[in-house]
C-alpha atoms as a PDB file:
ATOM      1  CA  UNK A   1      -3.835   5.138  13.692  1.00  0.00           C
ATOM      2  CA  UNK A   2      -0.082   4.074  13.073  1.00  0.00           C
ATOM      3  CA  UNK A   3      -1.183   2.782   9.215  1.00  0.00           C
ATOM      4  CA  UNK A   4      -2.643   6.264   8.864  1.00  0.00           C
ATOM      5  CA  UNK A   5       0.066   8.367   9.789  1.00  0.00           C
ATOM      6  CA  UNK A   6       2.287   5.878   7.877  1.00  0.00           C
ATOM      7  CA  UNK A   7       0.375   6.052   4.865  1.00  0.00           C
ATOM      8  CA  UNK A   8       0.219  10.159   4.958  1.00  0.00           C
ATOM      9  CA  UNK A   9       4.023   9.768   5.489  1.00  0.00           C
ATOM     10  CA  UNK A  10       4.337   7.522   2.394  1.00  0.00           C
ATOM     11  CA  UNK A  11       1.992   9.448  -0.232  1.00  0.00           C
ATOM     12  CA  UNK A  12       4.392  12.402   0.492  1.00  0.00           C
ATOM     13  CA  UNK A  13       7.049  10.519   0.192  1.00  0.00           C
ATOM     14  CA  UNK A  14       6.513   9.341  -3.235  1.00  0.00           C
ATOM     15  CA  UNK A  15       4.648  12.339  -4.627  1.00  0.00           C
ATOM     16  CA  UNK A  16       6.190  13.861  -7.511  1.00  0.00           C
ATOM     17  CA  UNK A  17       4.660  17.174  -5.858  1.00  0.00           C
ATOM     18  CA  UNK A  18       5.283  16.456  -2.074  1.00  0.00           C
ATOM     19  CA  UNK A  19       4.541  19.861  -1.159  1.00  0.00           C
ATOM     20  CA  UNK A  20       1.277  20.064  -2.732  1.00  0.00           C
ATOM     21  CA  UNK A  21       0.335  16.988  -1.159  1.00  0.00           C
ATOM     22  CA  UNK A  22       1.367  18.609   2.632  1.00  0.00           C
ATOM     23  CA  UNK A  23      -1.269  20.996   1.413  1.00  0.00           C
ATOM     24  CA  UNK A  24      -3.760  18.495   0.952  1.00  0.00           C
ATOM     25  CA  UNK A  25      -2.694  17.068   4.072  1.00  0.00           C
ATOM     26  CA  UNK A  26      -3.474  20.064   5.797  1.00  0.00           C
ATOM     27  CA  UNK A  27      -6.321  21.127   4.277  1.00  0.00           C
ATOM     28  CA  UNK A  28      -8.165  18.017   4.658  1.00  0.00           C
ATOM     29  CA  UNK A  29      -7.012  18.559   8.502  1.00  0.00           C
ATOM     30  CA  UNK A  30      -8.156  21.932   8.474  1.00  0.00           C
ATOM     31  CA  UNK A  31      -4.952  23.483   9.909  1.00  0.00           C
ATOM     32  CA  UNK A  32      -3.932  26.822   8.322  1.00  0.00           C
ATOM     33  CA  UNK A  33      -0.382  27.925   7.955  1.00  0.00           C
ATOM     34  CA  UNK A  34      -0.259  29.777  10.993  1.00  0.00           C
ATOM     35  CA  UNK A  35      -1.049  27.078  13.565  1.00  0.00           C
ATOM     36  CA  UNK A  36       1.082  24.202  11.546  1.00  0.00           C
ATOM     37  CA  UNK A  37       4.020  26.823  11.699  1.00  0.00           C
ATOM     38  CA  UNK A  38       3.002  27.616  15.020  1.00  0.00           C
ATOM     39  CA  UNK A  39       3.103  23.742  16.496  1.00  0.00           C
ATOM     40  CA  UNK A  40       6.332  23.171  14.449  1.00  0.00           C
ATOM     41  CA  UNK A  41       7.855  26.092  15.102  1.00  0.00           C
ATOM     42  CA  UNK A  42       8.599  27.618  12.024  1.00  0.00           C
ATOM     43  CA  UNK A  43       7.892  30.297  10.322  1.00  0.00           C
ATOM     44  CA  UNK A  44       4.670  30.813   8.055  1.00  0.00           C
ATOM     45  CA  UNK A  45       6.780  31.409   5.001  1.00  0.00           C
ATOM     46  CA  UNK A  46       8.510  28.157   5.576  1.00  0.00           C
ATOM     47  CA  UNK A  47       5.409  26.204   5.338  1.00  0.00           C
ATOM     48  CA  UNK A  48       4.426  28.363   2.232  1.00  0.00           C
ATOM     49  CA  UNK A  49       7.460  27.582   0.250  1.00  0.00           C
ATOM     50  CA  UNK A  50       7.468  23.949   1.546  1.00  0.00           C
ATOM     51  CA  UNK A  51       3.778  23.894  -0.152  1.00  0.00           C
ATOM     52  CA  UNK A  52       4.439  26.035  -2.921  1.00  0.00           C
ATOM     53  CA  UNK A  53       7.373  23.616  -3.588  1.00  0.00           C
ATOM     54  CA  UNK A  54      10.254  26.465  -3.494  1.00  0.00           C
ATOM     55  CA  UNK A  55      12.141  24.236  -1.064  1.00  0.00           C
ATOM     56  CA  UNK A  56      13.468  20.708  -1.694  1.00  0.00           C
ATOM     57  CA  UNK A  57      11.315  17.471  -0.774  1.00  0.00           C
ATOM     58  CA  UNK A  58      10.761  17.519   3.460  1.00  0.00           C
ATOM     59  CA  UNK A  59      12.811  14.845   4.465  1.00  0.00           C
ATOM     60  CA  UNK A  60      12.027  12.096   6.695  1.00  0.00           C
ATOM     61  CA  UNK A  61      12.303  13.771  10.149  1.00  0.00           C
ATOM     62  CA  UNK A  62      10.452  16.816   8.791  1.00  0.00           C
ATOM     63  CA  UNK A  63       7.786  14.253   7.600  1.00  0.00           C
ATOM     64  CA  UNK A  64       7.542  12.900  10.881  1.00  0.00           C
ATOM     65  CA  UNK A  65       6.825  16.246  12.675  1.00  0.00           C
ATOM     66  CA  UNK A  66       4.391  17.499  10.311  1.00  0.00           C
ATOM     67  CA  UNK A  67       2.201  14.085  10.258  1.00  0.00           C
ATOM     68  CA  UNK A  68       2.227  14.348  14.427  1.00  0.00           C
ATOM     69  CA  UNK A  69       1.652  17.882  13.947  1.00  0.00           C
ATOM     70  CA  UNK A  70      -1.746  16.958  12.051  1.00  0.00           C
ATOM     71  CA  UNK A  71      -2.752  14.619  14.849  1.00  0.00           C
ATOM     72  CA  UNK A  72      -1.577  16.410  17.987  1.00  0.00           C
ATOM     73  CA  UNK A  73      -3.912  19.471  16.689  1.00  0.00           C
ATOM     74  CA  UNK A  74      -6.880  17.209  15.226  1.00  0.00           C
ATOM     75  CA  UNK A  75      -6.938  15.516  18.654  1.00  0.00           C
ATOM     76  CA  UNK A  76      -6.322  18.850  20.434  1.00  0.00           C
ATOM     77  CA  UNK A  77      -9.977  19.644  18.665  1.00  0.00           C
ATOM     78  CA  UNK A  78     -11.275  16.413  19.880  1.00  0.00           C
ATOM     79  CA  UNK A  79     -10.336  14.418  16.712  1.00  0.00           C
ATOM     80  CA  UNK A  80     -13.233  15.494  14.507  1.00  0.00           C
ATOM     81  CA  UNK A  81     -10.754  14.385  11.248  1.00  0.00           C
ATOM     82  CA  UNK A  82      -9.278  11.944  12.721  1.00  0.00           C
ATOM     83  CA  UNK A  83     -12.452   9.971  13.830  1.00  0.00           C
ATOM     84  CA  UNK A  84     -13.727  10.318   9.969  1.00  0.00           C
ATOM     85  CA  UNK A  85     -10.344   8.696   8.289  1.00  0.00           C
ATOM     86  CA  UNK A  86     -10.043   6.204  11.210  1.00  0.00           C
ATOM     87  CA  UNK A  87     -13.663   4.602  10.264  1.00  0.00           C
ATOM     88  CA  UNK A  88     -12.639   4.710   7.045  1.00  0.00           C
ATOM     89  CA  UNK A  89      -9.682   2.792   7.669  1.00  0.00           C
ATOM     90  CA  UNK A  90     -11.559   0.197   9.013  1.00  0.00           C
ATOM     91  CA  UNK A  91     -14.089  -0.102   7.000  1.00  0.00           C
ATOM     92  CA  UNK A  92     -11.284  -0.764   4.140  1.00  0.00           C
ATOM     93  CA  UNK A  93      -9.167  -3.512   6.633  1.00  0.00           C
ATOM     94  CA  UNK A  94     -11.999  -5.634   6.633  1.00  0.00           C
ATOM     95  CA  UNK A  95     -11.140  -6.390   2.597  1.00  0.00           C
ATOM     96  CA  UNK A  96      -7.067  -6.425   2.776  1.00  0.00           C
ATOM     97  CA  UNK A  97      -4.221  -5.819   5.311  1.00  0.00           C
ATOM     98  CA  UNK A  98      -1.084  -4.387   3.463  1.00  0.00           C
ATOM     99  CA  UNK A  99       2.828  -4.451   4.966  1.00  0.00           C
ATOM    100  CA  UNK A 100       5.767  -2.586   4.322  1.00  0.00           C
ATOM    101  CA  UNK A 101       9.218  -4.367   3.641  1.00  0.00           C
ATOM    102  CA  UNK A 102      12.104  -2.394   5.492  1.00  0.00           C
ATOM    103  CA  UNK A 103      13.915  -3.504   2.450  1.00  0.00           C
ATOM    104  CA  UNK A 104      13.986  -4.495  -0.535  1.00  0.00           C
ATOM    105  CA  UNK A 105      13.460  -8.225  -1.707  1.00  0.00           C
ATOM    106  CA  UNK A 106      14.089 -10.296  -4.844  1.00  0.00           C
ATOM    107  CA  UNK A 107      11.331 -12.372  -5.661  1.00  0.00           C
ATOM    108  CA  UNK A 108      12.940 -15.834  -5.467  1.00  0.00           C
ATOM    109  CA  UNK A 109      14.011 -15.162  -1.761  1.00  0.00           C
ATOM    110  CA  UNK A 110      10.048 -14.184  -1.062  1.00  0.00           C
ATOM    111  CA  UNK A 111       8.734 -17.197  -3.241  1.00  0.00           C
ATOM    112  CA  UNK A 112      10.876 -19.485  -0.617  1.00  0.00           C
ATOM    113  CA  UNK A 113       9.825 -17.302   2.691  1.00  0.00           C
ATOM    114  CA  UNK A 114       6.011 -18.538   1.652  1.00  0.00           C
ATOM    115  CA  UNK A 115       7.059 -22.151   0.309  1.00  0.00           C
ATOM    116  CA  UNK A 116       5.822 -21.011  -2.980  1.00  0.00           C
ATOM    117  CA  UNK A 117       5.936 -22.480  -6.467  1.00  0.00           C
ATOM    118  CA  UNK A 118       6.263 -20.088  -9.636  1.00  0.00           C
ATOM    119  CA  UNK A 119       3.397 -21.439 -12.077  1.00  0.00           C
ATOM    120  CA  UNK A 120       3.382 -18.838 -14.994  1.00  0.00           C
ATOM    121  CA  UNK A 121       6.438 -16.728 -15.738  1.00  0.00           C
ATOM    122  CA  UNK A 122       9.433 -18.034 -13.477  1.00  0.00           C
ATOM    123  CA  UNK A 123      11.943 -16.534 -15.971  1.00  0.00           C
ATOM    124  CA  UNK A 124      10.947 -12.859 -14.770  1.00  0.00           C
ATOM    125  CA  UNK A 125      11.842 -13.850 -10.586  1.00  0.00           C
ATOM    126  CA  UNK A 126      15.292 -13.336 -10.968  1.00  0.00           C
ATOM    127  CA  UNK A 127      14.762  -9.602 -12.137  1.00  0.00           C
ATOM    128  CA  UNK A 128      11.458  -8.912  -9.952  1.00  0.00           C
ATOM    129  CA  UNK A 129      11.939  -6.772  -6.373  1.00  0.00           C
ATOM    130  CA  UNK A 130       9.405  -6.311  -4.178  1.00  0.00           C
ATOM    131  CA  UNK A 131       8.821  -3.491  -1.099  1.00  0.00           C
ATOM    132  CA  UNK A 132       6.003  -5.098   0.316  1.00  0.00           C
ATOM    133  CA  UNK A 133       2.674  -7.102   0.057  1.00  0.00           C
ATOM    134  CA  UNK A 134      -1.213  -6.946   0.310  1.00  0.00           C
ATOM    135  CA  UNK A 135      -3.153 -10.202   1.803  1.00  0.00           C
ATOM    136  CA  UNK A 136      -6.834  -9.846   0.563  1.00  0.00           C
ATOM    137  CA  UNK A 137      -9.639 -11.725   0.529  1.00  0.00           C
ATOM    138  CA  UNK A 138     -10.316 -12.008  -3.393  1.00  0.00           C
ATOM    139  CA  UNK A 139     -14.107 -13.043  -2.584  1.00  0.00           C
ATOM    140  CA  UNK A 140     -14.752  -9.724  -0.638  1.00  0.00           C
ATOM    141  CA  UNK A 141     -12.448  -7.337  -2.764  1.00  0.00           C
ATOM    142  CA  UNK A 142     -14.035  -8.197  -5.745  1.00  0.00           C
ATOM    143  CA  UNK A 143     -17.643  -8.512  -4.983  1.00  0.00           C
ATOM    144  CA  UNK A 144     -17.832  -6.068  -1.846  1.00  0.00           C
ATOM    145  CA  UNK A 145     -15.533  -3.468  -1.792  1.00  0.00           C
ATOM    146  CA  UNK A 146     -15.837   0.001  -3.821  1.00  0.00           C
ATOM    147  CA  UNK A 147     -14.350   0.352  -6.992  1.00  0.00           C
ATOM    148  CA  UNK A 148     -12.484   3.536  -6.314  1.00  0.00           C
ATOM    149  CA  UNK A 149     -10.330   1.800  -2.988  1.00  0.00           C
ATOM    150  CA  UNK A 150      -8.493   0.059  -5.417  1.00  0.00           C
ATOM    151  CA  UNK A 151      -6.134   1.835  -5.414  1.00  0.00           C
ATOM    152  CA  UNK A 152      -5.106   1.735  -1.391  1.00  0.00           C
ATOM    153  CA  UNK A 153      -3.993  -2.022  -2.550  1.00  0.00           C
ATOM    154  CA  UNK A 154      -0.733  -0.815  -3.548  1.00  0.00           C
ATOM    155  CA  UNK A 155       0.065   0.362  -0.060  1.00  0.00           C
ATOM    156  CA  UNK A 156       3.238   3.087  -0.259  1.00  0.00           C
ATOM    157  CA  UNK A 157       5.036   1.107  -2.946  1.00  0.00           C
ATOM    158  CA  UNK A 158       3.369  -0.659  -6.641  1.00  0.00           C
ATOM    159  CA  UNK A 159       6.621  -2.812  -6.423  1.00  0.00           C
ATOM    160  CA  UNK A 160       4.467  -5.618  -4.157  1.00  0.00           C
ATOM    161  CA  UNK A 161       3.477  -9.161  -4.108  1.00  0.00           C
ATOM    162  CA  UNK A 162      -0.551  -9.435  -4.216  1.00  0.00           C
ATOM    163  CA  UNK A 163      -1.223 -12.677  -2.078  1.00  0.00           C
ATOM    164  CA  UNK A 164      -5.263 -13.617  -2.569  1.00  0.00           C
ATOM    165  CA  UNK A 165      -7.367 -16.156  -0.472  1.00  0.00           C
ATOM    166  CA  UNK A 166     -10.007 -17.699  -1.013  1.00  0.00           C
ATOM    167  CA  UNK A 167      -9.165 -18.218  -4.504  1.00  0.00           C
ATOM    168  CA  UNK A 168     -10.686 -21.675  -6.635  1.00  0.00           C
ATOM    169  CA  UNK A 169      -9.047 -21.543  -9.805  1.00  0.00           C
ATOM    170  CA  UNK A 170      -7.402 -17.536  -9.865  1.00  0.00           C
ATOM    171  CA  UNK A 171      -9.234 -16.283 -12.860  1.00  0.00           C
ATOM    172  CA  UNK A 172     -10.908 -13.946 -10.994  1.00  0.00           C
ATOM    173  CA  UNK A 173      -8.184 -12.122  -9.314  1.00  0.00           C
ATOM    174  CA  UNK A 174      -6.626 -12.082 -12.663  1.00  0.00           C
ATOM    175  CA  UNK A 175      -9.558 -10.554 -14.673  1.00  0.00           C
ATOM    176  CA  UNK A 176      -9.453  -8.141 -12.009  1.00  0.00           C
ATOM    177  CA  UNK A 177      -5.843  -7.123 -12.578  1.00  0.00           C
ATOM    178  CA  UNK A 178      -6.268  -7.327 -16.213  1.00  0.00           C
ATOM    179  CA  UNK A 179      -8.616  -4.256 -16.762  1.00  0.00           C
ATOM    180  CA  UNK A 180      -7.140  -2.047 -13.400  1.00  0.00           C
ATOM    181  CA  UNK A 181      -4.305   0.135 -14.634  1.00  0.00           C
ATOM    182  CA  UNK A 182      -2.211  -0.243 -12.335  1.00  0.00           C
ATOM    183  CA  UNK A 183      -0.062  -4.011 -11.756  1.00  0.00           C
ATOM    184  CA  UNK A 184       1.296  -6.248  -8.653  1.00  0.00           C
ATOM    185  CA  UNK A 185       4.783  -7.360  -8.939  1.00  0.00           C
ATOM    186  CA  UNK A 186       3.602 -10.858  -8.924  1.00  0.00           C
ATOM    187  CA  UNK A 187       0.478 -12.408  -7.875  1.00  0.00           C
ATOM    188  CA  UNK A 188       0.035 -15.359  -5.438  1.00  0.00           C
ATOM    189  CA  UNK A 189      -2.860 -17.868  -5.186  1.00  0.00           C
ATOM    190  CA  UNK A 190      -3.130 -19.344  -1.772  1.00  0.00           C
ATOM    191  CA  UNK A 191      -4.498 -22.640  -1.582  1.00  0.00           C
ATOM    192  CA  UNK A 192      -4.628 -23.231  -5.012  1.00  0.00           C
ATOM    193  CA  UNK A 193      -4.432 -26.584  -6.514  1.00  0.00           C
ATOM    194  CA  UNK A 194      -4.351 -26.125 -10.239  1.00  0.00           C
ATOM    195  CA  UNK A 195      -4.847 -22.612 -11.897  1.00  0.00           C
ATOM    196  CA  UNK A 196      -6.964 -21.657 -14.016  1.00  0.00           C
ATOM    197  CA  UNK A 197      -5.672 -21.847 -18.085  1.00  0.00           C
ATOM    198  CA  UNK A 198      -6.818 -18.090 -18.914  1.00  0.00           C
ATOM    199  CA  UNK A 199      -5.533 -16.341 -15.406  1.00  0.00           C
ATOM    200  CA  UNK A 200      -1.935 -17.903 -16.834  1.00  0.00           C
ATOM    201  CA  UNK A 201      -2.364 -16.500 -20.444  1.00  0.00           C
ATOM    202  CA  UNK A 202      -3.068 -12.798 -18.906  1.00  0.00           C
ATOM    203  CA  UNK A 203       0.149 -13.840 -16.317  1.00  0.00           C
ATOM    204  CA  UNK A 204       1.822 -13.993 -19.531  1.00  0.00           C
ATOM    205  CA  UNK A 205       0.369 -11.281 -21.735  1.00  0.00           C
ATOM    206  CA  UNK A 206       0.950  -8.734 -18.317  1.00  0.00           C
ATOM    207  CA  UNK A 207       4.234 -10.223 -17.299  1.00  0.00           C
ATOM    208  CA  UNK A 208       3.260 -10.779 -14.253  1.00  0.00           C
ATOM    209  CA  UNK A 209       4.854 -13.993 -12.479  1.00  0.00           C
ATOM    210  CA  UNK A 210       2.262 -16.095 -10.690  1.00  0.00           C
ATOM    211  CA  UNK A 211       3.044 -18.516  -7.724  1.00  0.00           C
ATOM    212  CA  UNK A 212       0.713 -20.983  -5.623  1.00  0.00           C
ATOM    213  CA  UNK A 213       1.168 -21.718  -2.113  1.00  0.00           C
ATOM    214  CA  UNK A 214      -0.340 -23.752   0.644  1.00  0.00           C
ATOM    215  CA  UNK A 215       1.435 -22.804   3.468  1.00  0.00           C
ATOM    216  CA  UNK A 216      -0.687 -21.232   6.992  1.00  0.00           C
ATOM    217  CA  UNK A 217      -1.647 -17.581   6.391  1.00  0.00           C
ATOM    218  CA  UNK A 218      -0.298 -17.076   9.799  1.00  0.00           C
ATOM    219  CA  UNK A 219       2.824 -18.677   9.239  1.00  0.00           C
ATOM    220  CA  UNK A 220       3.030 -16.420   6.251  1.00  0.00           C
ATOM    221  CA  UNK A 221       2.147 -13.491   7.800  1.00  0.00           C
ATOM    222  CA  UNK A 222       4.518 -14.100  10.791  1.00  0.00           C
ATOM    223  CA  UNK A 223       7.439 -15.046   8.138  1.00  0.00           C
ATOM    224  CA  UNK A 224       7.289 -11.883   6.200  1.00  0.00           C
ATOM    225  CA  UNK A 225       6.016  -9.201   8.975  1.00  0.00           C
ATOM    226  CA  UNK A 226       9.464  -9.591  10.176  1.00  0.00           C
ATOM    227  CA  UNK A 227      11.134  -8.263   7.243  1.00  0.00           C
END
């Protein structure tokens, strides 16, 4: 349940409305005002104006109580939320797994963590950051997984690397990005040996940098899970 509460943590975060999305939060939990101000300790009208976005964004220790605040009650209640967004959690891990840089990095320094080389766009690495990547499994997120969990690629930040397996030539995975609205950083093809000529003109046309890269998924995932 850690990716949960750190994924309720981060879509506050980075809401332009971060009260309105504690009310969500709560709502979807259940909880009225009076037993989240009761568990936190706070008055009623503090939650209301924290919703009702009188008072400034909650900052990160406030954040903190209020997501164990949702799970201390749920599971109080015999986790009848809880049990629902955990199964959907799984369900979605089977297609990707998603991590969180503590950090900032520049692209170059990631292309070298994975012993990657830039195929389409190198120009763009030295001005390309990244807060994190998603691993998937291009065969499954493409032809498996709902259209509408897109979205939950992007993890807490859009500024990410997307690294795809099980790739041939990378024109799907590119398609793919082509017609979504939202973009990857950059894009990596594991295990590619020579990509596809029309994923490289959408690379170009999106300005996306795209880098191939043999090296063990576990190495990879033990390289940058660190950072």
């Amino acid at each position: 349940m850690e990716k949960l509460r750190n994924e309720i943590a981060g879509e506050i975060a980075l809401s332009a409305n971060p009260g309105s999305t504690m009310k969500k939060w709560r709502e979807i939990f259940a909880i009225t005002q009076t037993d989240l101000a009761g568990h936190l300790d706070l008055s009623c009208s503090t939650i209301s104006d924290y919703e009702g976005n009188r008072r400034k964004s909650p900052g990160t220790a406030i954040l903190h109580r209020f997501v164990d605040a949702l799970f201390d009650i749920d599971k109080a209640r015999g986790n009848p939320i809880l049990s629902k967004l955990g199964q959907g959690v799984e369900k979605i891990d089977q297609y990707f797994e998603t991590h969180e840089f503590a950090t900032s990095m520049s692209a170059i320094d990631f292309s070298k963590i994975i012993n990657a080389k830039v195929v389409a766009n190198e120009e763009l690495m030295k001005v390309k950051k990244l807060y994190g990547y998603t691993l998937m499994d291009s065969l499954k997120v493409i032809l498996e997984m709902p259209f509408n969990q897109f979205p939950k690629l992007y993890g807490t930040m859009s500024e990410r690397a997307f690294i795809f397996t099980q790739v041939s030539t990378g024109r799907s995975p590119m398609v793919v990005i082509r017609v979504t609205p939202m973009k990857p950083t950059l894009v990596v093809l594991h295990g590619v040996d020579e990509v596809d000529a029309l994923a490289l003109k959408i690379a170009e046309r999106e300005q996306i940098p795209v880098l191939v890269t043999k090296m063990d998924l576990s190495k990879i995932r033990e390289a940058l899970n660190k950072l």
